[in-house]
C-alpha atoms as a PDB file:
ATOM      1  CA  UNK A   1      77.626 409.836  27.470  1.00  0.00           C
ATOM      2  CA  UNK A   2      77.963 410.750  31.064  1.00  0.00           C
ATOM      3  CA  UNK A   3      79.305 408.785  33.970  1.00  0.00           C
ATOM      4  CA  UNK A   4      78.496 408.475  37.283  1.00  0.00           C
ATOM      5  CA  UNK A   5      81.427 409.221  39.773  1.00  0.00           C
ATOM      6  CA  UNK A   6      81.535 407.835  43.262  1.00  0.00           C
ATOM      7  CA  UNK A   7      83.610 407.296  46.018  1.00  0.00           C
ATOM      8  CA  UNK A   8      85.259 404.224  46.939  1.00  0.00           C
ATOM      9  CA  UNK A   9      85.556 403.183  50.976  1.00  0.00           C
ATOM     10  CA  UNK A  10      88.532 401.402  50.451  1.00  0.00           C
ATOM     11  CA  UNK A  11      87.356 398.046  52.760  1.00  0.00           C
ATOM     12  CA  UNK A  12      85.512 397.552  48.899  1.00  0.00           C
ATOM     13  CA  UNK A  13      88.531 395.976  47.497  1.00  0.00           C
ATOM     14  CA  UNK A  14      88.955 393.345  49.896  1.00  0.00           C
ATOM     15  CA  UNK A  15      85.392 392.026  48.586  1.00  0.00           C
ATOM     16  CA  UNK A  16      87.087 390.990  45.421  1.00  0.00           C
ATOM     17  CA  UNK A  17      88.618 388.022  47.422  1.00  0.00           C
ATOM     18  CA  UNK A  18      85.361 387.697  49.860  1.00  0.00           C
ATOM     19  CA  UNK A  19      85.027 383.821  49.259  1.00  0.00           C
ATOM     20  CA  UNK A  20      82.572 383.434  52.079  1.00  0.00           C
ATOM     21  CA  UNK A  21      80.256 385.855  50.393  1.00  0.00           C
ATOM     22  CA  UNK A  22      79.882 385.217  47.016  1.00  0.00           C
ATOM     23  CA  UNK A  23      77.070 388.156  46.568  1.00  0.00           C
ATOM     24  CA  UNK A  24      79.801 391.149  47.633  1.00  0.00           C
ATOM     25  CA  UNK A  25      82.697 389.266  45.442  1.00  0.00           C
ATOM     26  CA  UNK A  26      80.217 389.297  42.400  1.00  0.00           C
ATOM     27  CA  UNK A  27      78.981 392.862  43.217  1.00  0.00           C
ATOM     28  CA  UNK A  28      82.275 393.952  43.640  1.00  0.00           C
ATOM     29  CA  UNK A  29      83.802 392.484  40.528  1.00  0.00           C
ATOM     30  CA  UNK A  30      80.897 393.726  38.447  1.00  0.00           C
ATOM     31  CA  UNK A  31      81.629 397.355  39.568  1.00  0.00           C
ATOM     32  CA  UNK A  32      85.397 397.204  39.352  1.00  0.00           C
ATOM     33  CA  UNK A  33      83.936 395.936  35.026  1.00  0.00           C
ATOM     34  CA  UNK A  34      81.595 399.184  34.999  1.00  0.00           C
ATOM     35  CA  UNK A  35      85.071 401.096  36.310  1.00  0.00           C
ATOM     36  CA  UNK A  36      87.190 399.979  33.657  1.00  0.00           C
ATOM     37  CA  UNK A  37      84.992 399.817  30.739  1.00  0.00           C
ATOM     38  CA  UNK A  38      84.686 403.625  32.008  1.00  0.00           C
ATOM     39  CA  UNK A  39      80.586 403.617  32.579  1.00  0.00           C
ATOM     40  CA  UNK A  40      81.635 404.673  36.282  1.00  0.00           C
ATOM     41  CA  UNK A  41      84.419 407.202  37.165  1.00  0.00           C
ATOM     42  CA  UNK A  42      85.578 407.144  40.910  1.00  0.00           C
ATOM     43  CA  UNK A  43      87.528 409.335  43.212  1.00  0.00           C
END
């Protein structure tokens, strides 16, 4: 299967803890998911 590989502005971790905007912190988490369960590969 292939993966998609991006790159990662690092201001995108601070989303995890984003508790005024609970779209980004959901984003976020879901992509960090995709990332570990290795659908994504990042640089």
């Amino acid at each position: 299967m292939r993966t998609t590989k991006i790159y990662l502005e690092t201001s995108i971790f601070n989303f995890v803890f984003a508790d005024n905007d609970h779209d980004k912190q959901r984003d976020t988490r879901k992509l960090f998911e995709e990332i570990e369960q290795q659908r994504i590969d990042y640089e």
